[in-house]
PDB file of N, CA and C in Angstrom:
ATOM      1  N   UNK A   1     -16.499 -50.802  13.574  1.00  0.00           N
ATOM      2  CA  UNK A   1     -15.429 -51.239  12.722  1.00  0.00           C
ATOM      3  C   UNK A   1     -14.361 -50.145  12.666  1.00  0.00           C
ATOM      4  N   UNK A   2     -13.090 -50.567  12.908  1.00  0.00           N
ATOM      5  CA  UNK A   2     -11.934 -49.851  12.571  1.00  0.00           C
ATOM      6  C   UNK A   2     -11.192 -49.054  11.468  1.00  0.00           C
ATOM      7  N   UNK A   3     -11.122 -48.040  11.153  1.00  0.00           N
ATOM      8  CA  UNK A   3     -10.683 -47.523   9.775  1.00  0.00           C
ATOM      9  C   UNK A   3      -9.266 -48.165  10.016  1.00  0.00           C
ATOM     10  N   UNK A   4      -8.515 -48.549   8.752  1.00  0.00           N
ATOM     11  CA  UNK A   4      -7.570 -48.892   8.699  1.00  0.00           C
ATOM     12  C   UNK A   4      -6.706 -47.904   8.481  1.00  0.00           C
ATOM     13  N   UNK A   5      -4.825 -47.574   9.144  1.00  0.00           N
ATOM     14  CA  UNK A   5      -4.402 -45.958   9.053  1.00  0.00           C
ATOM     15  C   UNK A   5      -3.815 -46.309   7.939  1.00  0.00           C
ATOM     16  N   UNK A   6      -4.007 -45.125   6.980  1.00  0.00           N
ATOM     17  CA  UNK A   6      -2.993 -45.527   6.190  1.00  0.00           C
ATOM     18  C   UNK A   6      -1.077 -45.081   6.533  1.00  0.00           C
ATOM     19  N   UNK A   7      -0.311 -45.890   6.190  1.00  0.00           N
ATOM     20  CA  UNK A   7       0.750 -45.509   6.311  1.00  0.00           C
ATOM     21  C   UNK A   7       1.615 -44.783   5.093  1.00  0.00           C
ATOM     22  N   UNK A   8       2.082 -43.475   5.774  1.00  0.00           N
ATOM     23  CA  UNK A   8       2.431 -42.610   4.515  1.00  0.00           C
ATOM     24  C   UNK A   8       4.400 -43.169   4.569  1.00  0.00           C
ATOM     25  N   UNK A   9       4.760 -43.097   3.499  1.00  0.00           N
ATOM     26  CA  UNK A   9       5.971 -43.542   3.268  1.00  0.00           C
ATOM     27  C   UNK A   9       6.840 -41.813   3.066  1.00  0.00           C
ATOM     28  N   UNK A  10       7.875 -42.105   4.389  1.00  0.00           N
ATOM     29  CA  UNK A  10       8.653 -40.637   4.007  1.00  0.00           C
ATOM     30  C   UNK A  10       9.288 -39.983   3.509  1.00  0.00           C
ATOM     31  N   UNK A  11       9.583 -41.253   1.655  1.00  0.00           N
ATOM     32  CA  UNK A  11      10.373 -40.957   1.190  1.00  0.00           C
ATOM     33  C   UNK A  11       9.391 -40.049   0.168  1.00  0.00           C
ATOM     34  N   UNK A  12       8.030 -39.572   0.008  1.00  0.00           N
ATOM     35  CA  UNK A  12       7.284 -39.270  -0.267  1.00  0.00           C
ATOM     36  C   UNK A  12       7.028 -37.951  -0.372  1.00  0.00           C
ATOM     37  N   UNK A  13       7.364 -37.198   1.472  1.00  0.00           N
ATOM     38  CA  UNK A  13       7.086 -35.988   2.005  1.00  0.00           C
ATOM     39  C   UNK A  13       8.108 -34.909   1.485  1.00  0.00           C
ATOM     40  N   UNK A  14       7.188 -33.616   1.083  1.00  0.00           N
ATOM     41  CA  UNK A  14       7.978 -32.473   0.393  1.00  0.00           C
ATOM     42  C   UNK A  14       8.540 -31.797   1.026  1.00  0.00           C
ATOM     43  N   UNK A  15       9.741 -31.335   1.566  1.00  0.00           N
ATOM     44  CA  UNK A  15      10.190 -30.318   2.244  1.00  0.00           C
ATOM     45  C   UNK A  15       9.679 -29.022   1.858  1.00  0.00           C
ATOM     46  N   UNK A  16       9.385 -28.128   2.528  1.00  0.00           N
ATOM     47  CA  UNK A  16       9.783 -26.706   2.540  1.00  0.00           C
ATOM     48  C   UNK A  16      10.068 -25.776   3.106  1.00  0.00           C
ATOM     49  N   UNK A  17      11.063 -25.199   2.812  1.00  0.00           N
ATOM     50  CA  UNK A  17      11.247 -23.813   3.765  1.00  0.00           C
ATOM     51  C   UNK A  17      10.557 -22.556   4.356  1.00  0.00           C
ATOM     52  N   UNK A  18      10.773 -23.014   5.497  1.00  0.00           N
ATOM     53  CA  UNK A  18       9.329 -21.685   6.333  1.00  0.00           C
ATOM     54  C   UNK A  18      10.227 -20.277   5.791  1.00  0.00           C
ATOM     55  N   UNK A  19       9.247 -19.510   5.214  1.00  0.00           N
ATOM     56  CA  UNK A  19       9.975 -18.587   4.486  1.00  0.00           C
ATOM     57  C   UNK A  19      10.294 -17.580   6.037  1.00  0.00           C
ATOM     58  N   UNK A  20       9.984 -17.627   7.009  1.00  0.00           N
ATOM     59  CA  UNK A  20      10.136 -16.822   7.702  1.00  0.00           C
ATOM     60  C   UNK A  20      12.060 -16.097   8.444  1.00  0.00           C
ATOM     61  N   UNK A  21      12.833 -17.670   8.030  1.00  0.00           N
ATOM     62  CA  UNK A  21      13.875 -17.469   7.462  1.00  0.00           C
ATOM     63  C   UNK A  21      14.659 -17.507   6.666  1.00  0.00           C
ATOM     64  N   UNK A  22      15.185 -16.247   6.416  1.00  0.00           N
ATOM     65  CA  UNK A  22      16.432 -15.654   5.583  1.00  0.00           C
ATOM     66  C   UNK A  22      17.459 -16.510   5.827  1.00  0.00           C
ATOM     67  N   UNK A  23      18.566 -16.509   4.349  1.00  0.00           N
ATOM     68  CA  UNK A  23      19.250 -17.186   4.256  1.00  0.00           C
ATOM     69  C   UNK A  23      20.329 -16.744   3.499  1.00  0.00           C
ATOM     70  N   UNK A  24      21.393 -17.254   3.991  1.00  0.00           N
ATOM     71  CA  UNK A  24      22.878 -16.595   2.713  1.00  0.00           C
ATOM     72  C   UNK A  24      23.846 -17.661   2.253  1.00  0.00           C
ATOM     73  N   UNK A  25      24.653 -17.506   1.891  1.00  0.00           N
ATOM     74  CA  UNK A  25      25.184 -18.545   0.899  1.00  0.00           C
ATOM     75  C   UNK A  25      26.902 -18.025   0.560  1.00  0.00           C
ATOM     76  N   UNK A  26      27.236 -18.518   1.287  1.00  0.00           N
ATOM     77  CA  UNK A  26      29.018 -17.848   0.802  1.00  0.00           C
ATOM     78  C   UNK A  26      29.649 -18.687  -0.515  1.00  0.00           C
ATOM     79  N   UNK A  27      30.325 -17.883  -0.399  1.00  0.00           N
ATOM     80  CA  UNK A  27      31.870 -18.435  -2.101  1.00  0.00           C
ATOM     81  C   UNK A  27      31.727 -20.042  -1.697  1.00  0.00           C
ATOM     82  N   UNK A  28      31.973 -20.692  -0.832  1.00  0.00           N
ATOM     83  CA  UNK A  28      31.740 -21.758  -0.626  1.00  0.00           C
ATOM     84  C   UNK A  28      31.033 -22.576  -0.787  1.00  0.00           C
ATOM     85  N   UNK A  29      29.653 -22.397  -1.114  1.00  0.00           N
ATOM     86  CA  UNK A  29      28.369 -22.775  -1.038  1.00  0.00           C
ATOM     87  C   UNK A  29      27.879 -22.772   0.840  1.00  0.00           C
ATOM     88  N   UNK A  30      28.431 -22.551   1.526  1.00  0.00           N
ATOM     89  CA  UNK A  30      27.780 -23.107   2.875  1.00  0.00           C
ATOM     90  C   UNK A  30      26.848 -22.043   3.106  1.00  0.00           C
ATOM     91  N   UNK A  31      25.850 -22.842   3.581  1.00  0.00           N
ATOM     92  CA  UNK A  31      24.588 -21.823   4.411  1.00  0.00           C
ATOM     93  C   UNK A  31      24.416 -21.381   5.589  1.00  0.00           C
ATOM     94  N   UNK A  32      24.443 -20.367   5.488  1.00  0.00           N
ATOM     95  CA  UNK A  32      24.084 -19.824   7.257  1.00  0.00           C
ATOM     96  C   UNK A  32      22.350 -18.977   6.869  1.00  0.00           C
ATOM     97  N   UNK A  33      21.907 -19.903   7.817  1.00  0.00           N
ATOM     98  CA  UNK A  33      20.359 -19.407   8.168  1.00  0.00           C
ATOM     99  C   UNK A  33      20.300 -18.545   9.321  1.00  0.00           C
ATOM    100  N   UNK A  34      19.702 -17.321   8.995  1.00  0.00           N
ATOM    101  CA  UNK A  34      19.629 -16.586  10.390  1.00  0.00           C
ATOM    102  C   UNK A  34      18.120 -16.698  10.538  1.00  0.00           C
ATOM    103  N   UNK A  35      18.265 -16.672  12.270  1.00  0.00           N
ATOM    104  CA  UNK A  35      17.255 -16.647  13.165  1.00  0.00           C
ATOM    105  C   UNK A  35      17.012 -15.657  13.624  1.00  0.00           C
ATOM    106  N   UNK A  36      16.097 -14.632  13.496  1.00  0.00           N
ATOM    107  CA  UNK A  36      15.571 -13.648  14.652  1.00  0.00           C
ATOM    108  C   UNK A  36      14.860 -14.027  15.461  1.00  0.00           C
ATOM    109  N   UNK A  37      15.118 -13.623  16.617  1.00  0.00           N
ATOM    110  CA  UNK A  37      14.786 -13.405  17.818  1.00  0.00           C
ATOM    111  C   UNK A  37      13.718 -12.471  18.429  1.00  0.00           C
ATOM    112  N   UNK A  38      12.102 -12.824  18.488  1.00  0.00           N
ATOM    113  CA  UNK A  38      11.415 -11.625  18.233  1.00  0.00           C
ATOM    114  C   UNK A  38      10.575 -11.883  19.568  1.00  0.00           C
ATOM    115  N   UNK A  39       9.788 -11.226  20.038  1.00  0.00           N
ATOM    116  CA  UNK A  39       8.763 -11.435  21.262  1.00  0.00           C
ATOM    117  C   UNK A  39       9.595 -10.638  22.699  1.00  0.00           C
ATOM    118  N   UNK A  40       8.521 -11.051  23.676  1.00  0.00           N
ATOM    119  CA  UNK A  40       8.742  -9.852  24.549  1.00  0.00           C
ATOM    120  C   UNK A  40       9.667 -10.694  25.389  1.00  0.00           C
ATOM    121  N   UNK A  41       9.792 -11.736  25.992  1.00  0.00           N
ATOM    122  CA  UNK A  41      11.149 -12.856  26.374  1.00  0.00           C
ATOM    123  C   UNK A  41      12.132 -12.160  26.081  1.00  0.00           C
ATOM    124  N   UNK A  42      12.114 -12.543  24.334  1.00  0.00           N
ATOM    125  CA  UNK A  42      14.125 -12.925  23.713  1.00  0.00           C
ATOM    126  C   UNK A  42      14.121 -11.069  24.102  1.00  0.00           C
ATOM    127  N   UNK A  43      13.285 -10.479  24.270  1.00  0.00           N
ATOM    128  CA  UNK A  43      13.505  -8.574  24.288  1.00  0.00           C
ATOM    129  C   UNK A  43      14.352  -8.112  25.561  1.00  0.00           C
ATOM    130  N   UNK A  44      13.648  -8.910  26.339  1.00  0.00           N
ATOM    131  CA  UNK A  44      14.205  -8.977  28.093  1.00  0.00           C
ATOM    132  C   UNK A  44      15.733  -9.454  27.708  1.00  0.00           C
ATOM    133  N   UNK A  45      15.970 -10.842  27.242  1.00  0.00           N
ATOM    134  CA  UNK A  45      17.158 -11.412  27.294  1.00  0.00           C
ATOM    135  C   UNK A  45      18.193 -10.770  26.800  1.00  0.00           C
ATOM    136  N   UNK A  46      17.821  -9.960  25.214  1.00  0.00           N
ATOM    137  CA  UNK A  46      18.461  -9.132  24.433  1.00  0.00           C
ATOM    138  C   UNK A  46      19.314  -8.002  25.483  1.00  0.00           C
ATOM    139  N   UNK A  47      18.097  -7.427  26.008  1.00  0.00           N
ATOM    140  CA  UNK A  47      18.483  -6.099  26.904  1.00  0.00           C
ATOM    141  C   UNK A  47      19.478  -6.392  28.007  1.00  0.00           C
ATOM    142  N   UNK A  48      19.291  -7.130  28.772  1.00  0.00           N
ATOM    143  CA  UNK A  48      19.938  -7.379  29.933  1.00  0.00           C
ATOM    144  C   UNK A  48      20.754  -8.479  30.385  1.00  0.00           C
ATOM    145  N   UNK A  49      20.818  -9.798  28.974  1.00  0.00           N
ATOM    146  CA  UNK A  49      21.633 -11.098  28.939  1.00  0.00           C
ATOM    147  C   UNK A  49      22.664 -10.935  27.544  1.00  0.00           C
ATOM    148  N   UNK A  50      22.042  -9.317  27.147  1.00  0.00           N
ATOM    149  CA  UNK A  50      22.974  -9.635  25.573  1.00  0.00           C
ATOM    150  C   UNK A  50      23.250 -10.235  24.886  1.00  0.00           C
ATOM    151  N   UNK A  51      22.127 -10.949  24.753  1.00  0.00           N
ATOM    152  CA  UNK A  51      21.780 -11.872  23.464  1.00  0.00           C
ATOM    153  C   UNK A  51      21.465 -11.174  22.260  1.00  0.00           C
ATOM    154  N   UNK A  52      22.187 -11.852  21.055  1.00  0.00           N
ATOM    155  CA  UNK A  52      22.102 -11.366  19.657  1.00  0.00           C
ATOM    156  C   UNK A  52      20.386 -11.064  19.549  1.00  0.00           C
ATOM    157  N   UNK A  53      20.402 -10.256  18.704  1.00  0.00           N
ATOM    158  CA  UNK A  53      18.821 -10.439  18.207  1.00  0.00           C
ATOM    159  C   UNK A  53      18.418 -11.304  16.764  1.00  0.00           C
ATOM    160  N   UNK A  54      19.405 -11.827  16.199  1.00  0.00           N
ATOM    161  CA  UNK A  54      19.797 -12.440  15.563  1.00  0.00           C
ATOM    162  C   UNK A  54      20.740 -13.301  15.558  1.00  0.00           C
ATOM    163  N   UNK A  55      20.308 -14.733  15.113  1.00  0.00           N
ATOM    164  CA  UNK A  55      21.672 -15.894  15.130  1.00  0.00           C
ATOM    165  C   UNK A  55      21.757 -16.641  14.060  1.00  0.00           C
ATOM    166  N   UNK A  56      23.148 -16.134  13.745  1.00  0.00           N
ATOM    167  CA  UNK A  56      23.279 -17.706  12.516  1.00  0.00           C
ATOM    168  C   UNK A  56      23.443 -18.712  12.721  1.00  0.00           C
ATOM    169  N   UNK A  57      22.989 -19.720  12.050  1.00  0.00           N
ATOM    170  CA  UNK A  57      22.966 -20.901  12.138  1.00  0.00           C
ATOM    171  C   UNK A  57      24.051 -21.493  10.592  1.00  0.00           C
ATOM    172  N   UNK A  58      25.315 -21.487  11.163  1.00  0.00           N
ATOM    173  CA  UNK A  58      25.978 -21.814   9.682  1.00  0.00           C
ATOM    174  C   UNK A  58      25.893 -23.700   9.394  1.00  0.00           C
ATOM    175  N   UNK A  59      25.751 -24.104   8.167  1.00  0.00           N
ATOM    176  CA  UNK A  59      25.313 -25.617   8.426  1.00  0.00           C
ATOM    177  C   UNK A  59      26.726 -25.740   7.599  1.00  0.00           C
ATOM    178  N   UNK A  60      26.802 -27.401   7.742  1.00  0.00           N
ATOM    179  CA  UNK A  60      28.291 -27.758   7.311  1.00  0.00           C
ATOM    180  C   UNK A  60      27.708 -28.380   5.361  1.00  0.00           C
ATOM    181  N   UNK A  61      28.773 -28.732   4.805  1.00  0.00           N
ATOM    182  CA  UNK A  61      28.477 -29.115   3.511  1.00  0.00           C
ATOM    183  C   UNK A  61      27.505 -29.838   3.294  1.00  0.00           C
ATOM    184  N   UNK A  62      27.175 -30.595   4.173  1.00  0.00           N
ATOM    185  CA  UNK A  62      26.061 -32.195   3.767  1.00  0.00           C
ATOM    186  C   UNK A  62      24.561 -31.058   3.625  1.00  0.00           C
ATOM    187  N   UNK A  63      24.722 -30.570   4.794  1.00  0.00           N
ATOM    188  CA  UNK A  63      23.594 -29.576   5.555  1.00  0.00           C
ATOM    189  C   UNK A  63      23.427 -28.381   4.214  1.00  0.00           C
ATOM    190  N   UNK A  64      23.888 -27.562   3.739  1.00  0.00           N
ATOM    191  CA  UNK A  64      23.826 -26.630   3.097  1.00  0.00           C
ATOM    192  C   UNK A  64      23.554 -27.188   1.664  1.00  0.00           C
ATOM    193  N   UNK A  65      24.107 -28.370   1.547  1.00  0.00           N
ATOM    194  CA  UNK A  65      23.872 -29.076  -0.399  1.00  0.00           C
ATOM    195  C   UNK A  65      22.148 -29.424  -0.113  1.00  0.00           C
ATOM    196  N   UNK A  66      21.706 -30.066   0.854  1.00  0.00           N
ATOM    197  CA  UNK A  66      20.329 -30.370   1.621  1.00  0.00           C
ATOM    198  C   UNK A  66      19.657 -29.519   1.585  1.00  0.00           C
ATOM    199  N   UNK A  67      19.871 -28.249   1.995  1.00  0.00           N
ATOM    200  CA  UNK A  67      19.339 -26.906   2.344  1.00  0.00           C
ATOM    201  C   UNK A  67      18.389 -26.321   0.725  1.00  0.00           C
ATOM    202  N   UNK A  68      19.985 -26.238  -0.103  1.00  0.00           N
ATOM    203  CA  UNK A  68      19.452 -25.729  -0.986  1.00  0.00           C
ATOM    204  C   UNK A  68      18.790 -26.412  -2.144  1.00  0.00           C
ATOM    205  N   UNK A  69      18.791 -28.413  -1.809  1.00  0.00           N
ATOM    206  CA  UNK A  69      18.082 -28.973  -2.439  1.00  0.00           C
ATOM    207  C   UNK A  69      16.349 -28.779  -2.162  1.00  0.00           C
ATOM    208  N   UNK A  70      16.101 -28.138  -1.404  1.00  0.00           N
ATOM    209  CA  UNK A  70      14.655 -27.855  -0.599  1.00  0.00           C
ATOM    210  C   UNK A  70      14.282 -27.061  -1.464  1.00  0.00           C
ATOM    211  N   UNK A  71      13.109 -27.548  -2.705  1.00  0.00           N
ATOM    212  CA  UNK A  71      12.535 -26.112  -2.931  1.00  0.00           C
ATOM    213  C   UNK A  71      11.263 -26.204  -3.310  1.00  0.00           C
ATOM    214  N   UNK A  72      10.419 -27.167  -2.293  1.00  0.00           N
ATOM    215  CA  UNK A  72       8.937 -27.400  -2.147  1.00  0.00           C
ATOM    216  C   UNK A  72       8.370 -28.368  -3.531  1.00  0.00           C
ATOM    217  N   UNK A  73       9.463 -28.684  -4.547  1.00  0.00           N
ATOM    218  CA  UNK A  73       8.948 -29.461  -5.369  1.00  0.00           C
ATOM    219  C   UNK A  73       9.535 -31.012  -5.362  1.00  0.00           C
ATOM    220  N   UNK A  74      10.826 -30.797  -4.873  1.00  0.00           N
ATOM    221  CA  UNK A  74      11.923 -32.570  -4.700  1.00  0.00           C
ATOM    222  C   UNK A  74      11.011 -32.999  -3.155  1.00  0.00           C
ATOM    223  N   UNK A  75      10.521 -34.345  -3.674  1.00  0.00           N
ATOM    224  CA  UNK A  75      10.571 -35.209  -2.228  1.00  0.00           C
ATOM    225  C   UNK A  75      11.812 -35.555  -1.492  1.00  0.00           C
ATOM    226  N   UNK A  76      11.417 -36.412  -0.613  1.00  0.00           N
ATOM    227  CA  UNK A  76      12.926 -36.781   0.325  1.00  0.00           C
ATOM    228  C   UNK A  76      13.079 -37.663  -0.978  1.00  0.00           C
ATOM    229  N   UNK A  77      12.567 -38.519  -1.587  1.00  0.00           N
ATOM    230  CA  UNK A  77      13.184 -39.160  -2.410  1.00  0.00           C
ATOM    231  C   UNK A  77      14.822 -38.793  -3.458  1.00  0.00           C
ATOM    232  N   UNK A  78      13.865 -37.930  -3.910  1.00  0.00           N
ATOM    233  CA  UNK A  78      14.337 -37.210  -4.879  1.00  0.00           C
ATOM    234  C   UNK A  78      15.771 -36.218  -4.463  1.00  0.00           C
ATOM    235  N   UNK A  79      15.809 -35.469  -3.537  1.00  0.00           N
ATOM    236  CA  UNK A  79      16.630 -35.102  -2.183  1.00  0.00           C
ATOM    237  C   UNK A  79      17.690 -36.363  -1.633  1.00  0.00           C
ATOM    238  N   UNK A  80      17.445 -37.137  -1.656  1.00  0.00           N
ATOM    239  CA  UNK A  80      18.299 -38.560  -1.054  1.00  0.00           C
ATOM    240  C   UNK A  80      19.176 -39.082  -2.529  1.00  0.00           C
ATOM    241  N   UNK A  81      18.280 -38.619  -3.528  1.00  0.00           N
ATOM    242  CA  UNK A  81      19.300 -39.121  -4.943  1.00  0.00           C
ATOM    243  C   UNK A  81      20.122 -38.112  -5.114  1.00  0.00           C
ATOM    244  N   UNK A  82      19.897 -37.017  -5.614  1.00  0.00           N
ATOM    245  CA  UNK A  82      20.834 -35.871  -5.264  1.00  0.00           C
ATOM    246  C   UNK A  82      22.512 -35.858  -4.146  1.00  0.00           C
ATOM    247  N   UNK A  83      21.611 -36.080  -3.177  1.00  0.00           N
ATOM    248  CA  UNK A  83      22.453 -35.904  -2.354  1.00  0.00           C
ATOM    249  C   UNK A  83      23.295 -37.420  -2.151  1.00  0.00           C
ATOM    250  N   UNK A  84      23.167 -38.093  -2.799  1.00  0.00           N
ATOM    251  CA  UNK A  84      23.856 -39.391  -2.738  1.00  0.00           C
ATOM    252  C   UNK A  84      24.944 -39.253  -3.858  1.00  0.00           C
ATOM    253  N   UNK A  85      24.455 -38.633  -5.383  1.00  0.00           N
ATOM    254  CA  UNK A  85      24.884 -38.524  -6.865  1.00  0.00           C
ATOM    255  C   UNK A  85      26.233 -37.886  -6.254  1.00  0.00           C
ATOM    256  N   UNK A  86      26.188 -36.559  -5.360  1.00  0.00           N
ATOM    257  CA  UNK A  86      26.704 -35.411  -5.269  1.00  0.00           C
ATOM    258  C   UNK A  86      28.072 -35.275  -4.343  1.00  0.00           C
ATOM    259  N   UNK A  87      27.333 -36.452  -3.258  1.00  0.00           N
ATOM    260  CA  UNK A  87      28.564 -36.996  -2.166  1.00  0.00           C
ATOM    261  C   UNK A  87      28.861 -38.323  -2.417  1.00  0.00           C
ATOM    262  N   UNK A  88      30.404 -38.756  -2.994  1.00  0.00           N
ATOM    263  CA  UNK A  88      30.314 -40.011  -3.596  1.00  0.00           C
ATOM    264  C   UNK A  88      30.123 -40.967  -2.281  1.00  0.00           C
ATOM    265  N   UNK A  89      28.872 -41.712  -1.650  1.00  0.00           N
ATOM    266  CA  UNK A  89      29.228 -42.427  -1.059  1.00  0.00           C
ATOM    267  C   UNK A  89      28.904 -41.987   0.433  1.00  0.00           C
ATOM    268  N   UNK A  90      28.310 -40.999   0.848  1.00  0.00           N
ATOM    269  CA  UNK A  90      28.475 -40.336   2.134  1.00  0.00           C
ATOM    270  C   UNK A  90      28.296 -41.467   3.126  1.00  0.00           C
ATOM    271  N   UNK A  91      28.461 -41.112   4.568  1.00  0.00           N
ATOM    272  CA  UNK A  91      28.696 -42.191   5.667  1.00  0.00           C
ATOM    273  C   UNK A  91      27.039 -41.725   5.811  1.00  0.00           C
ATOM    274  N   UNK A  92      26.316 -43.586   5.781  1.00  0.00           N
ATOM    275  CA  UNK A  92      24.726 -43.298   6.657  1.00  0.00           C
ATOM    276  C   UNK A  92      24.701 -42.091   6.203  1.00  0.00           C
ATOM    277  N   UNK A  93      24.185 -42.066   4.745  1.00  0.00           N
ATOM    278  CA  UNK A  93      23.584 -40.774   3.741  1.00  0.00           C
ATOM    279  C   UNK A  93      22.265 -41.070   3.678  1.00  0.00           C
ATOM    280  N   UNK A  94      21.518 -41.556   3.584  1.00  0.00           N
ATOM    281  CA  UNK A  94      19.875 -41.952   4.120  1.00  0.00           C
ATOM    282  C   UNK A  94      19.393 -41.427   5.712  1.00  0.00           C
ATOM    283  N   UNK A  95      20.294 -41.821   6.708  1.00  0.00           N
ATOM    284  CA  UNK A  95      19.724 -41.648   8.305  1.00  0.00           C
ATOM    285  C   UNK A  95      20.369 -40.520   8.140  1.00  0.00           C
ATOM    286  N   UNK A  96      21.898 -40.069   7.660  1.00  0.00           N
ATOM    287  CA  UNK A  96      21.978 -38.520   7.781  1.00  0.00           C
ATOM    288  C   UNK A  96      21.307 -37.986   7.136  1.00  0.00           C
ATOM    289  N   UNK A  97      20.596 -37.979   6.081  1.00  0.00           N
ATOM    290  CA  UNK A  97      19.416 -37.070   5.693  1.00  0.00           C
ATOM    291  C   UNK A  97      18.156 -36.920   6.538  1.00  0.00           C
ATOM    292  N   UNK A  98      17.650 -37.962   6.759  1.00  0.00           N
ATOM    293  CA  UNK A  98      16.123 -38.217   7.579  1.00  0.00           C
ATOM    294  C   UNK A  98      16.836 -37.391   8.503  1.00  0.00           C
ATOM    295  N   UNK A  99      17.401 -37.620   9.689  1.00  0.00           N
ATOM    296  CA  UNK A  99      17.630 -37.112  10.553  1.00  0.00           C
ATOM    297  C   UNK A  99      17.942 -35.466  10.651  1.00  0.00           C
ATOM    298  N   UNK A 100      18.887 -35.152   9.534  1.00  0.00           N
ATOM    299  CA  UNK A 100      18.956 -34.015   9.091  1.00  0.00           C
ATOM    300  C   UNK A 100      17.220 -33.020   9.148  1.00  0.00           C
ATOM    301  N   UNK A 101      16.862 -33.563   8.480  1.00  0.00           N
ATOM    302  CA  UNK A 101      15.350 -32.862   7.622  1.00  0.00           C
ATOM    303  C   UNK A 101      14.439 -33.038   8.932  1.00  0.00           C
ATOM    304  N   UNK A 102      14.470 -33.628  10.034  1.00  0.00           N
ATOM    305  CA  UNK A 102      14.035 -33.977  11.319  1.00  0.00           C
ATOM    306  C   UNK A 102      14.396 -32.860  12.243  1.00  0.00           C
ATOM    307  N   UNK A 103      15.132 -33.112  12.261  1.00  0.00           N
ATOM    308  CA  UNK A 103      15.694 -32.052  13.129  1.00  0.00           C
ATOM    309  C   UNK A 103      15.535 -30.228  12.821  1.00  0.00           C
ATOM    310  N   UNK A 104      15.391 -30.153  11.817  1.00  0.00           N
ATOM    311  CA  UNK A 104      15.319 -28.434  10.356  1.00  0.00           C
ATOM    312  C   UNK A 104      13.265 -29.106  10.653  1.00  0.00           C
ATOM    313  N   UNK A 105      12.883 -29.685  10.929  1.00  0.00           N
ATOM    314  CA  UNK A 105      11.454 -29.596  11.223  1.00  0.00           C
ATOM    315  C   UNK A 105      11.650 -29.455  12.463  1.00  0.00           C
ATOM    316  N   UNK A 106      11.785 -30.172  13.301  1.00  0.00           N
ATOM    317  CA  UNK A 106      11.458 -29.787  15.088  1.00  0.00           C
ATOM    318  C   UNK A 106      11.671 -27.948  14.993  1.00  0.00           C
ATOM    319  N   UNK A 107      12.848 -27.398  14.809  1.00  0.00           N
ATOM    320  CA  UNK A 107      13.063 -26.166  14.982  1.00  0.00           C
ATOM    321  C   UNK A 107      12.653 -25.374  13.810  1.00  0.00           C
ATOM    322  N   UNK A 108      11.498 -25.804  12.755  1.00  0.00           N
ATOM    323  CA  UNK A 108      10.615 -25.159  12.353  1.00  0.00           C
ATOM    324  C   UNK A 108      11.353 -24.650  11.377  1.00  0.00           C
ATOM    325  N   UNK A 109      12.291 -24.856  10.638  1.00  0.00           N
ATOM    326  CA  UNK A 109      12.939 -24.466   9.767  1.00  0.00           C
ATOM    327  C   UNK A 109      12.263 -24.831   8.368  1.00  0.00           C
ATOM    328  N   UNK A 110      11.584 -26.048   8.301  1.00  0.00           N
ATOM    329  CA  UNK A 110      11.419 -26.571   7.510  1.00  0.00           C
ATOM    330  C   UNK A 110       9.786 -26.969   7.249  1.00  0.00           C
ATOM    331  N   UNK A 111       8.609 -27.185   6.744  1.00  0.00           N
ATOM    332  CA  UNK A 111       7.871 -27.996   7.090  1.00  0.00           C
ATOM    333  C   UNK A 111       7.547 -29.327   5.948  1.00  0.00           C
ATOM    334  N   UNK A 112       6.220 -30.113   6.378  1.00  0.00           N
ATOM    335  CA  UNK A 112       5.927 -30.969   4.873  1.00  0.00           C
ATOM    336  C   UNK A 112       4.849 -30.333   4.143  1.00  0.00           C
ATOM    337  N   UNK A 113       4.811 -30.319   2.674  1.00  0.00           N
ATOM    338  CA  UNK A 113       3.910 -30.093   2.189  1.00  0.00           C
ATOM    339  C   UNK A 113       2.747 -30.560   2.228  1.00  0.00           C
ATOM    340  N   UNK A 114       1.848 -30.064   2.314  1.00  0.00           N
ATOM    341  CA  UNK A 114       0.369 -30.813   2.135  1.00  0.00           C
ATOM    342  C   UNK A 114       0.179 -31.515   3.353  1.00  0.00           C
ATOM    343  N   UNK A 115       1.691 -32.092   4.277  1.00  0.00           N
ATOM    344  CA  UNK A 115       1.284 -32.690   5.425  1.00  0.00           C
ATOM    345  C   UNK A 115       0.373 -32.147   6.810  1.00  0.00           C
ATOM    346  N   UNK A 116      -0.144 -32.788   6.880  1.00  0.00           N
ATOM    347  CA  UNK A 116      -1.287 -32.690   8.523  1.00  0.00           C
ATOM    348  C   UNK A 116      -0.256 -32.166   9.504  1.00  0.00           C
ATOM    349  N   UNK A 117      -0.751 -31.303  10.379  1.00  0.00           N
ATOM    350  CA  UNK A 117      -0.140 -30.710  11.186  1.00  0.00           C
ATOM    351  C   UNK A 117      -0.020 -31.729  12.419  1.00  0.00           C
ATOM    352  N   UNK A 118       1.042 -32.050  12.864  1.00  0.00           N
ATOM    353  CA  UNK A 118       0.787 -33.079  13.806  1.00  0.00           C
ATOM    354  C   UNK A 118       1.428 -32.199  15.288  1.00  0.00           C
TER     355      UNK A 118
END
């Protein structure tokens, strides 16, 4: 007999920030997340391709109000009201969020709480 899966709903899942990056915050509110560059690779590239050893990643308004709504206790739910209250109206403010928070996970920026490592 088949276990049945359960299906988790993603308006559910907690963001949080991999503390491993630092973050700043100008007069503006916008965020720039820096990335270091660490291991024996980016060391080679550093030396001889002159690559930063560090990169910011500056995010635009939607991205940075998002950013700093992340603080391991708001679901996407909760994150999607916010950020709806805040931008009257944003264009595809639901898929620009998911997608947003998708993407800040692939590149590990972000993870889910409590979620299974997939």
């Amino acid at each position: 007999m088949r276990k049945k899966k359960e299906s988790e709903n993603y308006l559910d899942f907690i963001p949080v920030r991999n503390p491993d990056f630092a973050f700043r915050t100008d007069d503006a509110g916008i965020v720039t997340v820096l990335v270091e560059w660490t291991g024996f690779y980016h060391r080679i590239a550093q030396r001889f391709f002159h690559r930063p050893r560090v990169s910011e990643v500056k995010l635009d308004a939607y991205g940075s109000f998002i950013w700093l709504q992340i603080d391991g206790e708001k679901n996407v739910f909760e994150v999607s009201e916010a950020f709806q209250s805040h931008f009257e109206h944003p264009e595809n403010g639901m898929t620009r969020l998911i997608q947003f928070l998708e993407i800040m996970r692939n590149h590990h920026l972000i993870a889910w709480k409590g979620a299974p490592k997939a």
